[in-house]
C-alpha atoms as a PDB file:
ATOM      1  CA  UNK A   1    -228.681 -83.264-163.018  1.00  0.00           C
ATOM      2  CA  UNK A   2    -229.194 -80.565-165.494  1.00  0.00           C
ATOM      3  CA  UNK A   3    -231.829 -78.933-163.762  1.00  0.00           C
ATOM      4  CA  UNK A   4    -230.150 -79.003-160.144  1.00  0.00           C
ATOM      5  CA  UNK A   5    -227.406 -76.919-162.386  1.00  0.00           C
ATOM      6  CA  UNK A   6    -230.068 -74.802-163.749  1.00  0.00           C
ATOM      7  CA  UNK A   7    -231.600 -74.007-160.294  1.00  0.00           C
ATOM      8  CA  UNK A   8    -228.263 -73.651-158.685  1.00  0.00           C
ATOM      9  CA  UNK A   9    -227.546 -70.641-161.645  1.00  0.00           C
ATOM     10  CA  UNK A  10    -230.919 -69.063-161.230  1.00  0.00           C
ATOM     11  CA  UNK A  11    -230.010 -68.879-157.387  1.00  0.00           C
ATOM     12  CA  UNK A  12    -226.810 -67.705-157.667  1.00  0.00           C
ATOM     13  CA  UNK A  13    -227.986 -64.724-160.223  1.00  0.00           C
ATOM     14  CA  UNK A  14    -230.544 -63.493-158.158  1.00  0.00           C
ATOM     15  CA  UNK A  15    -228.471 -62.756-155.361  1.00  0.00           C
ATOM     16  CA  UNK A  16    -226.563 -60.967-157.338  1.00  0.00           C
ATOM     17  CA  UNK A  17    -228.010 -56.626-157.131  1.00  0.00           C
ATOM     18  CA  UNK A  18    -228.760 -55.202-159.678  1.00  0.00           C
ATOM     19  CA  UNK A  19    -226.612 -51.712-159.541  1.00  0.00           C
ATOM     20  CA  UNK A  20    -229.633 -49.471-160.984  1.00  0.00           C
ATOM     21  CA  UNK A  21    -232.362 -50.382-158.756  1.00  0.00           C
ATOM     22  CA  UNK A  22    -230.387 -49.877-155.667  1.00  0.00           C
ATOM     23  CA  UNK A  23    -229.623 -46.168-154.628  1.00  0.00           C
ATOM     24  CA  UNK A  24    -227.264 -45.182-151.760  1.00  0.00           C
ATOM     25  CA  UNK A  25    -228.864 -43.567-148.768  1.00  0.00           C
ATOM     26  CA  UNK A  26    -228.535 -39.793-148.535  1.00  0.00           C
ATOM     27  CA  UNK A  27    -226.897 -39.008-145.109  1.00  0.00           C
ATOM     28  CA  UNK A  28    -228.674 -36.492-143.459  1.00  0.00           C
ATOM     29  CA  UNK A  29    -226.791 -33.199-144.366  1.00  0.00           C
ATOM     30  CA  UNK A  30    -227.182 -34.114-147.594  1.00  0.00           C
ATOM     31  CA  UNK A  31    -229.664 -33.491-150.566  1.00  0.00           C
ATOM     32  CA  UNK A  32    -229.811 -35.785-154.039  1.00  0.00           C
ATOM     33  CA  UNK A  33    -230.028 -33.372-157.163  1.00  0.00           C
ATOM     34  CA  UNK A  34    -230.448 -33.478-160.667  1.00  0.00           C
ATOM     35  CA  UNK A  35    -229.091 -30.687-162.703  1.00  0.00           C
ATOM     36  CA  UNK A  36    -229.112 -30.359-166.622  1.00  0.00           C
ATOM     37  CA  UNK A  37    -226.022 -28.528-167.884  1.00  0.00           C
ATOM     38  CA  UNK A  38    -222.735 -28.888-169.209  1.00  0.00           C
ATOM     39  CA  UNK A  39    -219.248 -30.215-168.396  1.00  0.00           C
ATOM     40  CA  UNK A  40    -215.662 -28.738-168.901  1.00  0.00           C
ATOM     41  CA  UNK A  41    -213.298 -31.096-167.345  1.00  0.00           C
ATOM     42  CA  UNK A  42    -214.370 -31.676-163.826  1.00  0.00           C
ATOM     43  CA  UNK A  43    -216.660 -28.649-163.366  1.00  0.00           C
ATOM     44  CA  UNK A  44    -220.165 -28.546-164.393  1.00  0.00           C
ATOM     45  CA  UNK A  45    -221.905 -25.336-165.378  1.00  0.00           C
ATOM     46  CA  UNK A  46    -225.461 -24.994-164.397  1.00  0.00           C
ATOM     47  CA  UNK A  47    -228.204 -24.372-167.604  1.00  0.00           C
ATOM     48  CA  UNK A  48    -231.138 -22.505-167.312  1.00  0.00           C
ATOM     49  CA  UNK A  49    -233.999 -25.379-166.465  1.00  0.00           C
ATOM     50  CA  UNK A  50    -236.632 -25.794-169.032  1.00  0.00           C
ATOM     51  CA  UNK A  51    -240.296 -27.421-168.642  1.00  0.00           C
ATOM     52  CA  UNK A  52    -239.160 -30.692-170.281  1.00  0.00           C
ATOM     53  CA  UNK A  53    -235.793 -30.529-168.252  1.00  0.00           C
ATOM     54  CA  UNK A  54    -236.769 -28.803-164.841  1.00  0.00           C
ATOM     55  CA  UNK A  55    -234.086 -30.363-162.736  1.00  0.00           C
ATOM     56  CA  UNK A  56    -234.671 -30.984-159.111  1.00  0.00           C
ATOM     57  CA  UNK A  57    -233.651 -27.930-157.138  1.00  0.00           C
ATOM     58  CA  UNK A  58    -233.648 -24.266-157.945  1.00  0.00           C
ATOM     59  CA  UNK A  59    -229.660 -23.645-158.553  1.00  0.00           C
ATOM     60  CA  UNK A  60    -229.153 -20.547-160.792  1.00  0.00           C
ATOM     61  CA  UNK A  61    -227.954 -20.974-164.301  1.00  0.00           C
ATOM     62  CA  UNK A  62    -223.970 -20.387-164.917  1.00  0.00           C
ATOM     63  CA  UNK A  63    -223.210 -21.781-161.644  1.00  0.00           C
ATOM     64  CA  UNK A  64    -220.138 -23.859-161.421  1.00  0.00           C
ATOM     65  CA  UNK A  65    -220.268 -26.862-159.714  1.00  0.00           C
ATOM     66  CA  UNK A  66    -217.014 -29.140-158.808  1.00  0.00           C
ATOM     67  CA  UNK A  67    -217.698 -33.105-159.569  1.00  0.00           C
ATOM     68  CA  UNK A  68    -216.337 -35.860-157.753  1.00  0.00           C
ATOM     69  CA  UNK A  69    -216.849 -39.268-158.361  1.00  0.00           C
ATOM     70  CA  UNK A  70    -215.244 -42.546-160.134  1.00  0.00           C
ATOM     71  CA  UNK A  71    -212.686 -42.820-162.469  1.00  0.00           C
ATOM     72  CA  UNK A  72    -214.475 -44.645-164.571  1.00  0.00           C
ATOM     73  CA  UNK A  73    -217.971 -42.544-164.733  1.00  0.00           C
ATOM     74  CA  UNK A  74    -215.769 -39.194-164.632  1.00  0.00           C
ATOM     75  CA  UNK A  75    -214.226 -40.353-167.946  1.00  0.00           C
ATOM     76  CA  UNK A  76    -217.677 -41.215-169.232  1.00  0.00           C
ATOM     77  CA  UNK A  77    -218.735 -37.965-168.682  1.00  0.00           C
ATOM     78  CA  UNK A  78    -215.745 -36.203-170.266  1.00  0.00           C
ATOM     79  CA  UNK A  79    -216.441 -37.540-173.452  1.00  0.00           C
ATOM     80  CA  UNK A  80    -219.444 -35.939-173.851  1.00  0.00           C
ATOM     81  CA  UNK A  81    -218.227 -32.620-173.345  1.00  0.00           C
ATOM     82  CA  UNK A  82    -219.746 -29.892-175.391  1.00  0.00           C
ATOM     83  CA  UNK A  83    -223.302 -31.983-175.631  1.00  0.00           C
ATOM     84  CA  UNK A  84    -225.751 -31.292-172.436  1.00  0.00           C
ATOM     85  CA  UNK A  85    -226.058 -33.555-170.157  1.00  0.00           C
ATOM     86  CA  UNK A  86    -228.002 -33.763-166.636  1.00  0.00           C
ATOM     87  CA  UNK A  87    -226.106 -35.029-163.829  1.00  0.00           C
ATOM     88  CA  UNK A  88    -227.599 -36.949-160.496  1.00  0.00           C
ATOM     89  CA  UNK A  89    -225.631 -36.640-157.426  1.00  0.00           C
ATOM     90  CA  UNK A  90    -225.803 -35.878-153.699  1.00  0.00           C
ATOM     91  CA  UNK A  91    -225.308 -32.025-152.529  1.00  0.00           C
ATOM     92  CA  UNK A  92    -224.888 -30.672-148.833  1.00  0.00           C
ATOM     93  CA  UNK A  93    -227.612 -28.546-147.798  1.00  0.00           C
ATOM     94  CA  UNK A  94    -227.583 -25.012-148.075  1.00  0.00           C
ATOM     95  CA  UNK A  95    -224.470 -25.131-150.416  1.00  0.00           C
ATOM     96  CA  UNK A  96    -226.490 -24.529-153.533  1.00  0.00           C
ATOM     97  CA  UNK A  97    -228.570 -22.322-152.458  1.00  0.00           C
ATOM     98  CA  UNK A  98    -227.475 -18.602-153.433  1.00  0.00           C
ATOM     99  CA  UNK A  99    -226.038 -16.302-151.032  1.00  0.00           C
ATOM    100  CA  UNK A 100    -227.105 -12.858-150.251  1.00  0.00           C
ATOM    101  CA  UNK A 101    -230.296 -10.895-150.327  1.00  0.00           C
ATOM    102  CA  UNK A 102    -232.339 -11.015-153.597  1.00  0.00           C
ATOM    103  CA  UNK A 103    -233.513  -7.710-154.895  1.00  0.00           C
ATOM    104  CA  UNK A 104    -235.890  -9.180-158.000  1.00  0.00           C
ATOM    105  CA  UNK A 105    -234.737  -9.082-161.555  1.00  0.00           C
ATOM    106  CA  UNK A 106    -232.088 -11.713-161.222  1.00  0.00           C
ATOM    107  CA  UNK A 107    -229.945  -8.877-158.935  1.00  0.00           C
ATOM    108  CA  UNK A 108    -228.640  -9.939-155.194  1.00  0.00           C
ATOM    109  CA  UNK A 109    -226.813  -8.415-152.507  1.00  0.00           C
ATOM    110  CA  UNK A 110    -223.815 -11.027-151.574  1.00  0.00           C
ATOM    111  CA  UNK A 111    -220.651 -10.395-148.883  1.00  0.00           C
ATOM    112  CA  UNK A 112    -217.833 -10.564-150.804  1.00  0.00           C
ATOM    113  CA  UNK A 113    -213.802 -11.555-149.568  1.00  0.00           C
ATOM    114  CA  UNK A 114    -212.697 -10.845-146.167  1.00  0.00           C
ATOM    115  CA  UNK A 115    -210.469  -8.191-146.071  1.00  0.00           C
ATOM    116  CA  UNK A 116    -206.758  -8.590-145.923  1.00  0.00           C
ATOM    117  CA  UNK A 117    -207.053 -12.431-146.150  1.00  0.00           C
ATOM    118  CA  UNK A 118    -204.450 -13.137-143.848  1.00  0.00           C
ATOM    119  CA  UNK A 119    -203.108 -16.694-145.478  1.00  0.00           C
ATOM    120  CA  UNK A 120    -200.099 -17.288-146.821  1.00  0.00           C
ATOM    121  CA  UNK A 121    -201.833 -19.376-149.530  1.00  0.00           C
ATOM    122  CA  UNK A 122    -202.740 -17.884-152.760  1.00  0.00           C
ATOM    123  CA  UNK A 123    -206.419 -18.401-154.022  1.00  0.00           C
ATOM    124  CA  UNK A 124    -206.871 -21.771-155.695  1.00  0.00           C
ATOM    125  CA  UNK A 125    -209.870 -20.719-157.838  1.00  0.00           C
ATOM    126  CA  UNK A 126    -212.366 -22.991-156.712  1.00  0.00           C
ATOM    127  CA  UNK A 127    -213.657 -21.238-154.255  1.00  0.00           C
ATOM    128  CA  UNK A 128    -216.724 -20.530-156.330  1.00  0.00           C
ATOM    129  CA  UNK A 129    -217.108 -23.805-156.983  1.00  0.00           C
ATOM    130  CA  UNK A 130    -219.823 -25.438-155.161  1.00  0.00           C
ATOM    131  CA  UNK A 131    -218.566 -29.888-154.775  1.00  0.00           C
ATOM    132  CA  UNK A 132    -220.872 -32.378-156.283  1.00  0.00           C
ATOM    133  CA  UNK A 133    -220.562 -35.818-155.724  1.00  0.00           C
ATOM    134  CA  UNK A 134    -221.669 -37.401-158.808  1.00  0.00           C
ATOM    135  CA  UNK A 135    -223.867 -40.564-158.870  1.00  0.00           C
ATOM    136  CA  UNK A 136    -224.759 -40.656-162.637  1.00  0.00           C
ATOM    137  CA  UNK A 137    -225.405 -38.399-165.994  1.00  0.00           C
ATOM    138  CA  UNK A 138    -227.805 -39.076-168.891  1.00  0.00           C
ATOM    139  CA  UNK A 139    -227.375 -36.671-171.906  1.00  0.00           C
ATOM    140  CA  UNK A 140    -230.228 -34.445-173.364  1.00  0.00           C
ATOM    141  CA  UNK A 141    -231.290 -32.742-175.849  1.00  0.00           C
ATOM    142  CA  UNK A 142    -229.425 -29.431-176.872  1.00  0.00           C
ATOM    143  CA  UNK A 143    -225.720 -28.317-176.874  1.00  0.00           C
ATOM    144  CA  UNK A 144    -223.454 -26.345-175.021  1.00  0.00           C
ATOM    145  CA  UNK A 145    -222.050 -23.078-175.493  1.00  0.00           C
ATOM    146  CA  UNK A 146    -218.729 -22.772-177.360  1.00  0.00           C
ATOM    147  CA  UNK A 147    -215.987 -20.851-175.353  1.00  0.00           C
END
């Protein structure tokens, strides 16, 4: 009897996933990232990569990126504000690439506003902000700027 109750458990555990080996598929307009930085509330700013920290796309440092995700991993990350962190998450493509013409040095060329923008709705400020939907963090070595 005790090992038909043993057996049953064992079956019944390993049909149970196990939430870090399985990943969710990317759709197909979509990229999965991994950018070191730091948070401020919901937005993540962008460090400069570093050999032991490289990241997995090219996104330029001080870029602002908007984070979506759970509750409960959204307040995970907020309380490790001011330490760096890298976050995984899934992008669309092309958003995080930048916009314009490069000119070398770290200079671009980028359209700016339409003119005369027409809406009746004022600017909401996070227009610059490029959405993230966040899949998990680690932290890392180094801090975060003070503002």
């Amino acid at each position: 009897m005790k090992t038909i109750a043993v057996l049953a458990v064992a079956i019944a555990l390993s049909n149970v996933p196990m939430g870090a080996q399985e990943k969710k598929p990317v759709p197909k307009d979509s990229v999965r990232v991994s950018i070191p930085g730091c948070t401020k509330g919901y937005v993540f700013t962008a460090a400069p990569r570093t050999a032991d920290e490289p990241g997995s796309i090219d996104i330029a440092a001080g870029t602002h990126l908007r984070m979506n995700g759970p509750k409960k991993l959204m307040a995970e990350i907020k309380t490790h504000e001011g330490s760096r962190i890298e976050i995984t998450g899934l992008m669309k493509k092309g958003e995080y690439g930048p916009e314009g013409i490069s000119l070398g040095g770290g200079l671009r060329i980028a359209p700016g506003p339409a003119p005369g923008g027409g809406g009746s709705m004022p600017p909401t400020g996070s227009g610059s902000q490029i959405p993230i939907d966040v899949e998990g963090w680690r932290q890392i070595p180094g801090g975060c700027p003070s503002r």
